[in-house]
C-alpha atoms as a PDB file:
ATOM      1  CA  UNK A   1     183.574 110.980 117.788  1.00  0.00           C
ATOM      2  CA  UNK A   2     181.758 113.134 115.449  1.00  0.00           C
ATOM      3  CA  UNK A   3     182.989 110.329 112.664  1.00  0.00           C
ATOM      4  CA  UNK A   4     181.752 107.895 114.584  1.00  0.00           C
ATOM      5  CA  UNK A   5     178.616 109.227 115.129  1.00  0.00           C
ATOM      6  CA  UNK A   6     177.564 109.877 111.551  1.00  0.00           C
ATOM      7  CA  UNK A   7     177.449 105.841 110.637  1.00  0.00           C
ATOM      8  CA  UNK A   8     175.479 105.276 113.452  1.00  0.00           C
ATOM      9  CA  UNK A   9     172.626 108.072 112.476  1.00  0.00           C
ATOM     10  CA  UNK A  10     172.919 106.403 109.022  1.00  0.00           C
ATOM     11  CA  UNK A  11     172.249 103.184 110.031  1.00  0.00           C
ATOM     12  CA  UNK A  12     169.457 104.470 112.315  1.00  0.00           C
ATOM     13  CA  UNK A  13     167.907 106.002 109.002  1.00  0.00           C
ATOM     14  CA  UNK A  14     168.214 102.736 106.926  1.00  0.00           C
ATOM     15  CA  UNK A  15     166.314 100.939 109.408  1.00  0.00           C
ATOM     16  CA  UNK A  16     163.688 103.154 109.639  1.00  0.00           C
ATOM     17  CA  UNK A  17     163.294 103.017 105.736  1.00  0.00           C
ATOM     18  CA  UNK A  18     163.525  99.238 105.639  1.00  0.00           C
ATOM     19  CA  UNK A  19     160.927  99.018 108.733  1.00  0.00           C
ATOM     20  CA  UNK A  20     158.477 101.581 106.567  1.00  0.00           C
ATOM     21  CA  UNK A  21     159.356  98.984 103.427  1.00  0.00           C
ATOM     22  CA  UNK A  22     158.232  95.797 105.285  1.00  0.00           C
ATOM     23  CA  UNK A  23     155.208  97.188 106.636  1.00  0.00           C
ATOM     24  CA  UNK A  24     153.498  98.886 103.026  1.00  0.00           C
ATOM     25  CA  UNK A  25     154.340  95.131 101.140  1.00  0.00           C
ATOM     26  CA  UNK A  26     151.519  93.627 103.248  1.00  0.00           C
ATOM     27  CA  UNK A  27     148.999  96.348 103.236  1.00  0.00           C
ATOM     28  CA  UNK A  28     149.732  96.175  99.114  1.00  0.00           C
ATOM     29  CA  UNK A  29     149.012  92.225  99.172  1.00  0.00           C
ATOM     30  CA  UNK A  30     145.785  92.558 101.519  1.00  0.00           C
ATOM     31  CA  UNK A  31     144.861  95.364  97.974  1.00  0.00           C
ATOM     32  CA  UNK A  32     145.418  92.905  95.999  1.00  0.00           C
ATOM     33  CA  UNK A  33     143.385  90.169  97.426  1.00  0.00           C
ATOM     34  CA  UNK A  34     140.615  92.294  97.650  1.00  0.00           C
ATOM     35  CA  UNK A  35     141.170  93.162  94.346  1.00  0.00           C
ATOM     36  CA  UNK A  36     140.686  89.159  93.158  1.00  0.00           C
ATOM     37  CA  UNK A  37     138.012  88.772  95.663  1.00  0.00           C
ATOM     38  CA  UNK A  38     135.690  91.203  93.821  1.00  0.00           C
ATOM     39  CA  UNK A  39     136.627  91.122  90.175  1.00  0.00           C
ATOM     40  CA  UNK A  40     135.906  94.223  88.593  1.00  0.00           C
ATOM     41  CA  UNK A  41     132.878  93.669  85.785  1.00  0.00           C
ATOM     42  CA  UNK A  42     131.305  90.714  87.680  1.00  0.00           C
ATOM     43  CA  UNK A  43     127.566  90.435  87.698  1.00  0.00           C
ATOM     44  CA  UNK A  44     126.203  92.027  90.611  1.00  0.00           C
ATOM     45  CA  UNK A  45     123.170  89.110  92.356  1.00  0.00           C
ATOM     46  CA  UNK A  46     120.371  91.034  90.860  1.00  0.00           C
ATOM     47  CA  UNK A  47     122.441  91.207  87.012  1.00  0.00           C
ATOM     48  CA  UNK A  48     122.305  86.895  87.923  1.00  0.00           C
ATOM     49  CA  UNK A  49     118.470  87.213  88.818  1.00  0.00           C
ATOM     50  CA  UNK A  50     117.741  89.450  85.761  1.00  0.00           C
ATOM     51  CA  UNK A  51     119.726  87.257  83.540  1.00  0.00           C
ATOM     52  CA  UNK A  52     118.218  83.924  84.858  1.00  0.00           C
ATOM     53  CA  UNK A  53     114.756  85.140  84.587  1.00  0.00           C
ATOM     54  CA  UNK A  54     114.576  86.888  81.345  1.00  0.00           C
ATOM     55  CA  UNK A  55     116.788  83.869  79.946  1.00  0.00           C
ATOM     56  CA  UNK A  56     119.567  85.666  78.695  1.00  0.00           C
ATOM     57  CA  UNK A  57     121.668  84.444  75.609  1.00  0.00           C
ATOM     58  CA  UNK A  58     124.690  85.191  77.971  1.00  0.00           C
ATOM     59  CA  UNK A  59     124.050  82.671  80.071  1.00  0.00           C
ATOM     60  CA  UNK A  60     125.352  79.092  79.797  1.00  0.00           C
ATOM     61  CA  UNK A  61     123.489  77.478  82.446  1.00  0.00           C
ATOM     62  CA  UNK A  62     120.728  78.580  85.108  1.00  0.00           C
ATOM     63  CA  UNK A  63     119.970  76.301  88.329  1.00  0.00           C
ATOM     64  CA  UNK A  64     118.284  76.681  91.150  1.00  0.00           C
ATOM     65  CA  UNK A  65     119.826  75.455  94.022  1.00  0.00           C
ATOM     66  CA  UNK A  66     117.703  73.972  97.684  1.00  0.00           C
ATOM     67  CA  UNK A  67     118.806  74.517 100.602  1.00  0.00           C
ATOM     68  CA  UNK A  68     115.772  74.247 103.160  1.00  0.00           C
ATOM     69  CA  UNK A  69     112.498  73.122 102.608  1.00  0.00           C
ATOM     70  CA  UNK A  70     108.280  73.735 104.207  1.00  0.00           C
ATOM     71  CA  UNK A  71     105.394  71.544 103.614  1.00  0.00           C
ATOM     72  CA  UNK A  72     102.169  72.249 104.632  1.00  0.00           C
ATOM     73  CA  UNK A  73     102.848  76.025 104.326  1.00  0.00           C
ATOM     74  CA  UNK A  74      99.742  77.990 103.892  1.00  0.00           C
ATOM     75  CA  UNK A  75      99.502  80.434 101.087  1.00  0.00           C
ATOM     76  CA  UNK A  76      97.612  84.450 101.230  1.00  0.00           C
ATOM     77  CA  UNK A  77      93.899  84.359 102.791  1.00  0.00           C
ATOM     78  CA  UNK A  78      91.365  84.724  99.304  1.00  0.00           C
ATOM     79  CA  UNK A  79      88.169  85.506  99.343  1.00  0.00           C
ATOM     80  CA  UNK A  80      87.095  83.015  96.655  1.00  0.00           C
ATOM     81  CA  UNK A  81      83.426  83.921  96.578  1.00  0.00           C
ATOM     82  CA  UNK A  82      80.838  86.595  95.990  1.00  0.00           C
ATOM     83  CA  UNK A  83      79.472  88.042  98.793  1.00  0.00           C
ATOM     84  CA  UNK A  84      75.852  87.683 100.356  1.00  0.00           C
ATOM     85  CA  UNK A  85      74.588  90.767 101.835  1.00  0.00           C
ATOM     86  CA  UNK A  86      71.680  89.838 104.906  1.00  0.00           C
ATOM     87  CA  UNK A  87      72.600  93.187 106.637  1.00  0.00           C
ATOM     88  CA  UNK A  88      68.879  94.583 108.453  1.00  0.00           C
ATOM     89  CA  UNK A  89      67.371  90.840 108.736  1.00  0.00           C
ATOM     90  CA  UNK A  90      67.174  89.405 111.988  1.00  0.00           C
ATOM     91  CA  UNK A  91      67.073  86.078 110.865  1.00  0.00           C
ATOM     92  CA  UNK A  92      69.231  83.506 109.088  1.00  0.00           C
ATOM     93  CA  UNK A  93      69.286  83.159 105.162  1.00  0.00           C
ATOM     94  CA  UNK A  94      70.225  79.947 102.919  1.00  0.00           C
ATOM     95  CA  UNK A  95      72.179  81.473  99.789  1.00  0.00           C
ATOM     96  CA  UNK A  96      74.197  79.326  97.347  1.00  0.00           C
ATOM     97  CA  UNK A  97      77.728  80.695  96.857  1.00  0.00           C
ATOM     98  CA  UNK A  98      79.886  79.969  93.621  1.00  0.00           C
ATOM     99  CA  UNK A  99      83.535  79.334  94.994  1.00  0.00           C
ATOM    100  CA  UNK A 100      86.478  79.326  92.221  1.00  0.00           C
ATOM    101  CA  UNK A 101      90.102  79.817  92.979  1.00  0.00           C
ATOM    102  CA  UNK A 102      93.421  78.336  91.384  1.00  0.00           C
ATOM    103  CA  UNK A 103      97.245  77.614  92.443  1.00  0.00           C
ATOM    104  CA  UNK A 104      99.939  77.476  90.563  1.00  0.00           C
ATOM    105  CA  UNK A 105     103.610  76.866  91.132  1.00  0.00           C
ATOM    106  CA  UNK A 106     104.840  80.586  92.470  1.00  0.00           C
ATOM    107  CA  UNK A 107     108.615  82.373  92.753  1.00  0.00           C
ATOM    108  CA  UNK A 108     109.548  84.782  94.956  1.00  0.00           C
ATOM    109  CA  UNK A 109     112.877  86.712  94.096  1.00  0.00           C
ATOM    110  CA  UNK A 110     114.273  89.816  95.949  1.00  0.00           C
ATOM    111  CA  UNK A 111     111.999  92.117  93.361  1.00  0.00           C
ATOM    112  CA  UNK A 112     108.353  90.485  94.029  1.00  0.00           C
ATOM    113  CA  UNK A 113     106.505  86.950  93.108  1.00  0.00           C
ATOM    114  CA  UNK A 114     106.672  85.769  89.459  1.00  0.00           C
ATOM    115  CA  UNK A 115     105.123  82.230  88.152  1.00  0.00           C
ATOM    116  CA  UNK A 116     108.016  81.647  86.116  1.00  0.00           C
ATOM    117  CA  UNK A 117     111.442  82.221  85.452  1.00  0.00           C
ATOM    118  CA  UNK A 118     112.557  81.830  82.062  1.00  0.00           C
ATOM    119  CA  UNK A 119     113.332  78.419  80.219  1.00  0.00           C
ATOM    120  CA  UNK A 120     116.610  77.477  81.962  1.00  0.00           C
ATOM    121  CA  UNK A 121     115.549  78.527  85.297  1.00  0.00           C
ATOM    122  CA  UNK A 122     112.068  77.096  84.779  1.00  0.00           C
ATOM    123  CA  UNK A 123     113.679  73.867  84.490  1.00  0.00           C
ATOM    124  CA  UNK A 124     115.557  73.718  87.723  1.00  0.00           C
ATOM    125  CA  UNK A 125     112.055  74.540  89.049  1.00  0.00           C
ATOM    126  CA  UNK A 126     110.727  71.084  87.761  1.00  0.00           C
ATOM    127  CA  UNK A 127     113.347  69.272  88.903  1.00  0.00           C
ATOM    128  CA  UNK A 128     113.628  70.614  92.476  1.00  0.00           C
ATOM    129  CA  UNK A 129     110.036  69.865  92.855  1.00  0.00           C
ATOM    130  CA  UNK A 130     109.778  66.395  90.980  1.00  0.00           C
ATOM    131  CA  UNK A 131     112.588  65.968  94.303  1.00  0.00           C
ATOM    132  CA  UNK A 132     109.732  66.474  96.670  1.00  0.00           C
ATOM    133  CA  UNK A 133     107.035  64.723  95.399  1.00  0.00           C
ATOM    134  CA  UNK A 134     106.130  61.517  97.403  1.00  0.00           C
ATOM    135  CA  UNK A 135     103.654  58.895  97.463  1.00  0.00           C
ATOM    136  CA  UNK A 136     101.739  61.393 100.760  1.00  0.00           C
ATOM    137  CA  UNK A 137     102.561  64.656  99.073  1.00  0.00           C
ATOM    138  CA  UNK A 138     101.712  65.274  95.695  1.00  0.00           C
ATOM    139  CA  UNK A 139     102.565  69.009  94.316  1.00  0.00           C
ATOM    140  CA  UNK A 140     102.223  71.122  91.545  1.00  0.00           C
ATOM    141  CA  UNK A 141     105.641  71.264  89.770  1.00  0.00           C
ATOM    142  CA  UNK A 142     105.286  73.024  87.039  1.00  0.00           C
ATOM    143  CA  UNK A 143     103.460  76.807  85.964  1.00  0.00           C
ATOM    144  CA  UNK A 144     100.171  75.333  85.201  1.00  0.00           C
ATOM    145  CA  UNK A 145      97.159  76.265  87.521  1.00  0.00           C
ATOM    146  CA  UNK A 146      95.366  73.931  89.306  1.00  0.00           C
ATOM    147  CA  UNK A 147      91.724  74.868  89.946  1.00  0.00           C
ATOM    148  CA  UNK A 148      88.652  74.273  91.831  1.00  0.00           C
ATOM    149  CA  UNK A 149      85.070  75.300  91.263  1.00  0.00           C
ATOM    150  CA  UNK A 150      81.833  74.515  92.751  1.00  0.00           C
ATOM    151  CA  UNK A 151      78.658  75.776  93.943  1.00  0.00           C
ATOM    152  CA  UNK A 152      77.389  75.117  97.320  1.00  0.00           C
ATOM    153  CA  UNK A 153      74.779  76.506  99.699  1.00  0.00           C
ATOM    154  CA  UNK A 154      75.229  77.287 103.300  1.00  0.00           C
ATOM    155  CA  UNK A 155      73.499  79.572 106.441  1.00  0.00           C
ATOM    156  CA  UNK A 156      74.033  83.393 106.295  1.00  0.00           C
ATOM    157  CA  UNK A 157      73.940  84.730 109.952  1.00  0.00           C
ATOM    158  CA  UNK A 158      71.081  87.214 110.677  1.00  0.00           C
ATOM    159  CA  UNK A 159      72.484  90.797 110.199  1.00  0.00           C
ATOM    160  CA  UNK A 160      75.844  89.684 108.858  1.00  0.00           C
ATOM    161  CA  UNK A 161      77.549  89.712 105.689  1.00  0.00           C
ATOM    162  CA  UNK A 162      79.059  86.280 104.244  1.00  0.00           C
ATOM    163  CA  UNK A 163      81.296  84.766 101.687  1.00  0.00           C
ATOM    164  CA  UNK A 164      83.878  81.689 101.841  1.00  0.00           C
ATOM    165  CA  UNK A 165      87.837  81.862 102.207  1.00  0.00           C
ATOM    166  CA  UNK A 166      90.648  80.014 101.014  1.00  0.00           C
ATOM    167  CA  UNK A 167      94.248  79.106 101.941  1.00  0.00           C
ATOM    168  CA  UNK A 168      96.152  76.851  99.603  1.00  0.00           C
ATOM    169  CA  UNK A 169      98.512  74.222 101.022  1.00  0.00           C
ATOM    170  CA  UNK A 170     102.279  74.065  99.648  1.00  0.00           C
ATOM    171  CA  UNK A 171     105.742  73.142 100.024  1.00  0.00           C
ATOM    172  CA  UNK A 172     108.474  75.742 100.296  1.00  0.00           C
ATOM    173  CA  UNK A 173     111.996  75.312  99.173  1.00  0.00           C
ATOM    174  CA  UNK A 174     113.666  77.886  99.846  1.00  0.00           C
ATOM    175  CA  UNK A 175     117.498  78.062  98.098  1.00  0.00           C
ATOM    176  CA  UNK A 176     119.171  80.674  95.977  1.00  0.00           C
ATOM    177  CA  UNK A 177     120.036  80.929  92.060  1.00  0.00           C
ATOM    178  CA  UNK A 178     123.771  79.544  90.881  1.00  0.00           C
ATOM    179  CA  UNK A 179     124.356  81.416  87.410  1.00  0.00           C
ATOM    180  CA  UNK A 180     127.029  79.844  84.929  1.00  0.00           C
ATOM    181  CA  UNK A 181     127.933  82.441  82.066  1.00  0.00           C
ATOM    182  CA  UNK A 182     129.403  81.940  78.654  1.00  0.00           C
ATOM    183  CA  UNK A 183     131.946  84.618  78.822  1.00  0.00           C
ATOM    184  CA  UNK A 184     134.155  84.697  82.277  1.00  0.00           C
ATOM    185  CA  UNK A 185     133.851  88.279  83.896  1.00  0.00           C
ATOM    186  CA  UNK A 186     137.693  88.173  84.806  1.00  0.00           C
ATOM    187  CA  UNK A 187     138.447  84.961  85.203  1.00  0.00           C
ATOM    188  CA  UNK A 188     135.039  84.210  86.471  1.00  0.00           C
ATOM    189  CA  UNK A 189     132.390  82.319  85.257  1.00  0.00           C
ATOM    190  CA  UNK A 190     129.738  81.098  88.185  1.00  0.00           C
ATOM    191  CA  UNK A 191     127.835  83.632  90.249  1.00  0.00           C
ATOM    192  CA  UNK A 192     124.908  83.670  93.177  1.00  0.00           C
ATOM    193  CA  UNK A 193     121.724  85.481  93.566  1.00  0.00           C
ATOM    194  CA  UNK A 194     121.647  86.757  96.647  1.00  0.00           C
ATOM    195  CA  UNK A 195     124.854  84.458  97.899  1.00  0.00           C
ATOM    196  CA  UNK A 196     125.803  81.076  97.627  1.00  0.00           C
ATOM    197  CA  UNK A 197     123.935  78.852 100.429  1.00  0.00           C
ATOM    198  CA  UNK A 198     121.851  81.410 100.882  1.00  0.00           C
ATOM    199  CA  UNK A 199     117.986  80.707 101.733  1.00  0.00           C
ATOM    200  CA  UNK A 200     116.230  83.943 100.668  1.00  0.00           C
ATOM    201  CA  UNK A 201     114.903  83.186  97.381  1.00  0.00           C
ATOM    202  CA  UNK A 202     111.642  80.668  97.577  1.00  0.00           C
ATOM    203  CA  UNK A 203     109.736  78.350  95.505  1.00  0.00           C
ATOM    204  CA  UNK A 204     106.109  77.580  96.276  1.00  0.00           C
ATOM    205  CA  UNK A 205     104.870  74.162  95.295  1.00  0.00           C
ATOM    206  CA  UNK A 206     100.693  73.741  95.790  1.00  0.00           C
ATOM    207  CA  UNK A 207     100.344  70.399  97.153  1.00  0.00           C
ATOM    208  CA  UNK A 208      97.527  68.500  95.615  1.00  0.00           C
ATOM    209  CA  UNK A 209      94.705  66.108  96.891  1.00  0.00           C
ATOM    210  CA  UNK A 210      94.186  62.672  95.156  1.00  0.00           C
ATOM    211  CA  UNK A 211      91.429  63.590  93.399  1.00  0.00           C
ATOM    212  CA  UNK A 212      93.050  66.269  92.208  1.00  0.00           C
ATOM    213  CA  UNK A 213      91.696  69.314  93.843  1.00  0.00           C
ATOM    214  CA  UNK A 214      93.768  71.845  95.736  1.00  0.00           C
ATOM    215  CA  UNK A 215      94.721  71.085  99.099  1.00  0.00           C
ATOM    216  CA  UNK A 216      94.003  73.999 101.554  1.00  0.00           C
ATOM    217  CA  UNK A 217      91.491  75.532 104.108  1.00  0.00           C
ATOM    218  CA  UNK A 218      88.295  76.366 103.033  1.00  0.00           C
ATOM    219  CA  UNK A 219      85.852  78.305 105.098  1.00  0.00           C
ATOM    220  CA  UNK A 220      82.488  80.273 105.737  1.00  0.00           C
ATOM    221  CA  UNK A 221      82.854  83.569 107.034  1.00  0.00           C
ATOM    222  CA  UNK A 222      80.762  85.964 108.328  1.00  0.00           C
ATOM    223  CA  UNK A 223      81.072  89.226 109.457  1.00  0.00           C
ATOM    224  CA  UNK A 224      78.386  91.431 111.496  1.00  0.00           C
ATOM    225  CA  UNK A 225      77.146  94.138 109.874  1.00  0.00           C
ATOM    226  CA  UNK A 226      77.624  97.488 110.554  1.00  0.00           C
ATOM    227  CA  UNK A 227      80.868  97.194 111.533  1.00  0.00           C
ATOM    228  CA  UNK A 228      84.105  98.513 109.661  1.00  0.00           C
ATOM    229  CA  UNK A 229      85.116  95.307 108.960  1.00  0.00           C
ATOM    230  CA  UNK A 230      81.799  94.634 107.376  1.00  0.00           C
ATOM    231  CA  UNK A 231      81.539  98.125 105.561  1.00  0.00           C
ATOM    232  CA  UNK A 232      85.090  97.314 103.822  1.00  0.00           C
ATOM    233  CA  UNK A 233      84.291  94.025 102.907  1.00  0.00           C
ATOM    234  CA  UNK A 234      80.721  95.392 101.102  1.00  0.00           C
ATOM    235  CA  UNK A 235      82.878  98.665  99.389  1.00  0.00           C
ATOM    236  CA  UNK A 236      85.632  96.650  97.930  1.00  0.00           C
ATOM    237  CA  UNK A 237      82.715  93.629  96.729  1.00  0.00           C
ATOM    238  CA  UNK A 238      80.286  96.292  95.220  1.00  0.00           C
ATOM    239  CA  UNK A 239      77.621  95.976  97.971  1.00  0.00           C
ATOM    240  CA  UNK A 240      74.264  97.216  97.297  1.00  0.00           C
ATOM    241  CA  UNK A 241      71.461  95.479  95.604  1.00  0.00           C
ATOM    242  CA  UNK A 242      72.094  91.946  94.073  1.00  0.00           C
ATOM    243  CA  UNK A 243      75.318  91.564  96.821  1.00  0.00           C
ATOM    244  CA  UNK A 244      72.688  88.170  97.725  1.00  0.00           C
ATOM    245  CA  UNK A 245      73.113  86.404  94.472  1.00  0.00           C
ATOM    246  CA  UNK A 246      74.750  83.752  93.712  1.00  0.00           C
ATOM    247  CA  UNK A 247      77.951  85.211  92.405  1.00  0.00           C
ATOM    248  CA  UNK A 248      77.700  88.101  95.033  1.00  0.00           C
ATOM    249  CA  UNK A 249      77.182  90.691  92.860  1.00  0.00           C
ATOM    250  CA  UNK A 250      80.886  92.190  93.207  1.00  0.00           C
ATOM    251  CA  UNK A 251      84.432  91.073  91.466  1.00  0.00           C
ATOM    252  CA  UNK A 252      86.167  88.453  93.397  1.00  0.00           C
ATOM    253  CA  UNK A 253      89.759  89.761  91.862  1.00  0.00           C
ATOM    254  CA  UNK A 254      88.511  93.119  94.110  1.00  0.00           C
ATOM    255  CA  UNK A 255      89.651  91.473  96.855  1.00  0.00           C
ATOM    256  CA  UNK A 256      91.203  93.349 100.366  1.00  0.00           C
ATOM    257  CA  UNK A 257      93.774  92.059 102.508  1.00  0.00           C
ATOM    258  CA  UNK A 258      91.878  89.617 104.903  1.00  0.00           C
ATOM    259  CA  UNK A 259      92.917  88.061 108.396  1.00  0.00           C
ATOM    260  CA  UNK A 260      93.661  83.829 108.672  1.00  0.00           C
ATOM    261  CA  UNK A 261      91.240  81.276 109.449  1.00  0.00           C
ATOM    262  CA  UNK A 262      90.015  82.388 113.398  1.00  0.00           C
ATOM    263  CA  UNK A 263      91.721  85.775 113.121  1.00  0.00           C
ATOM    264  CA  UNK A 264      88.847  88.259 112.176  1.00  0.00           C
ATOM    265  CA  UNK A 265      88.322  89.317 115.761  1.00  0.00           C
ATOM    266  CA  UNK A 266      85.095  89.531 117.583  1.00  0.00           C
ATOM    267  CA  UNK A 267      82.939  90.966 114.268  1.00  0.00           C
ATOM    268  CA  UNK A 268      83.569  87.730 112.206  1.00  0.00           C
ATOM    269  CA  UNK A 269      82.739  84.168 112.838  1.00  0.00           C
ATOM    270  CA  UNK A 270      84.365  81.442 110.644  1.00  0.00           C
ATOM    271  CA  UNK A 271      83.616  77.941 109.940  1.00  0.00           C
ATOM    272  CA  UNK A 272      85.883  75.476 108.659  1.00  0.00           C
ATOM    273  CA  UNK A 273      84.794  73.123 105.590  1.00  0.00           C
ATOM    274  CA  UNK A 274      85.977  69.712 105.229  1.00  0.00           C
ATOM    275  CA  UNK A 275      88.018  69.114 102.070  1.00  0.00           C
ATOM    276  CA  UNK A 276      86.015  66.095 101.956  1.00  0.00           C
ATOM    277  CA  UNK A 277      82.767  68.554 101.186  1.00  0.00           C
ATOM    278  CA  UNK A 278      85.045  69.638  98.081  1.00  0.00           C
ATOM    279  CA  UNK A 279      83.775  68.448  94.477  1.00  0.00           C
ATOM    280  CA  UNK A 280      86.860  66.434  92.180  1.00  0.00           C
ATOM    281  CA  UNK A 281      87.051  68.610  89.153  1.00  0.00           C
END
């Protein structure tokens, strides 16, 4: 019996080993397909965004790639005009205003906006847009700004504080980068910024009117003074004496973050301006 019983303990024991065996080969294989799945060395998606945008000689090819697309999307709220101080007069003032802003084709990555991307990526930028240009929607496809500037003269409210605001018009495609390198990264050659079919990285195009202005919302606001919303406006335009000239008397690049078109709140009265009122360059 005891003979007997040895060959049956051993052949418990092999078992177990070959049981033990058969389960560590897959968990080895799963490694190992991990392992190809995320070469070691392989550029990282902001390595592809760096490389694309600074035009790197180690790239081979730089595209980007749509995947969703906007129109009519309106761009940040500008103040694009001095501003005319009538603060303390209880009635209404004429003033001329010089208005002046510009688009341009825009790109916003992961790390912030930038106007252009490098030589190879700039021209994937053309091409996507030259893709959405139509007889009813003409757009700015390249990094070349597109102004307008005029003067024009409108009603200051009594006791208020005024200038004009602007909202460009433009189509967003929104896609991600596909990066092709000289040199495969082991065994690879083609990699995404952020992911492949991804739609996080976007491309504004400013759509443009016929006669070649900017298409947009223009309009007259003004704000009742003595209010905070007033007071900020007046601090980050200069404010004081000469705020009524034509210019405004303060920088228009000191601008602070306004609210849309109807959004001011209960200080601030806005009126719309037909683009038909705008000047052609």
């Amino acid at each position: 019996m005891p003979r007997t019983s040895r060959p049956g303990s051993h052949g418990h024991r092999s078992r177990k080993k070959r049981l033990t065996l058969m389960i560590v080969a897959p968990v080895a294989a799963v490694a190992a397909g991990v392992t190809l799945l995320n070469p070691a060395g392989a550029a990282t998606p902001s390595e592809v965004s760096a490389d694309c945008r600074s035009d790197s000689d180690r790239l081979e090819n730089c595209q980007f790639v749509d995947v969703q697309f906007k129109r009519n999307s309106l761009g940040p709220n500008e103040r694009v005009s001095g501003v005319s101080d009538n603060c303390g007069n209880a009635s209404t003032s004429t003033k001329t205003f010089g208005v002046s802003a510009s688009v341009t084709r825009t790109v916003q990555l992961e790390e912030g906006f930038i106007s252009d991307s490098g030589i190879k990526l700039g021209n994937s930028f053309f091409e996507i847009g030259a893709k959405f240009q139509t007889k009813d929607v003409n757009i700015t496809r390249d990094d070349k700004k597109t102004t307008l500037a005029f003067e024009r003269t409108d009603t200051v409210k009594a006791d208020h504080v005024a200038y004009f605001m602007w909202s460009h018009k433009r189509t967003d495609v929104s896609g991600f980068i596909k990066a092709t390198y000289k040199e495969a990264q082991n065994g690879q050659k083609v990699f995404f910024s952020p992911s492949e079919g991804a739609a996080t990285i976007h491309v504004f195009y400013p759509q443009i009117l016929n006669n070649g202005t900017p298409d947009g919302r223009l309009w007259l606001r003004n704000v009742q003074c003595g209010t905070p919303e007033a007071d900020s406006v007046l601090n980050s335009s200069g404010g004081g004496a000469g705020t009524d000239s034509v210019d405004g008397g303060g920088s228009v690049a000191e601008l602070r973050a306004e609210p849309g078109f109807g959004a001011g709140g209960d200080a601030v009265t806005d009126v719309e301006i037909p683009l038909t009122d705008i000047p052609a360059p």
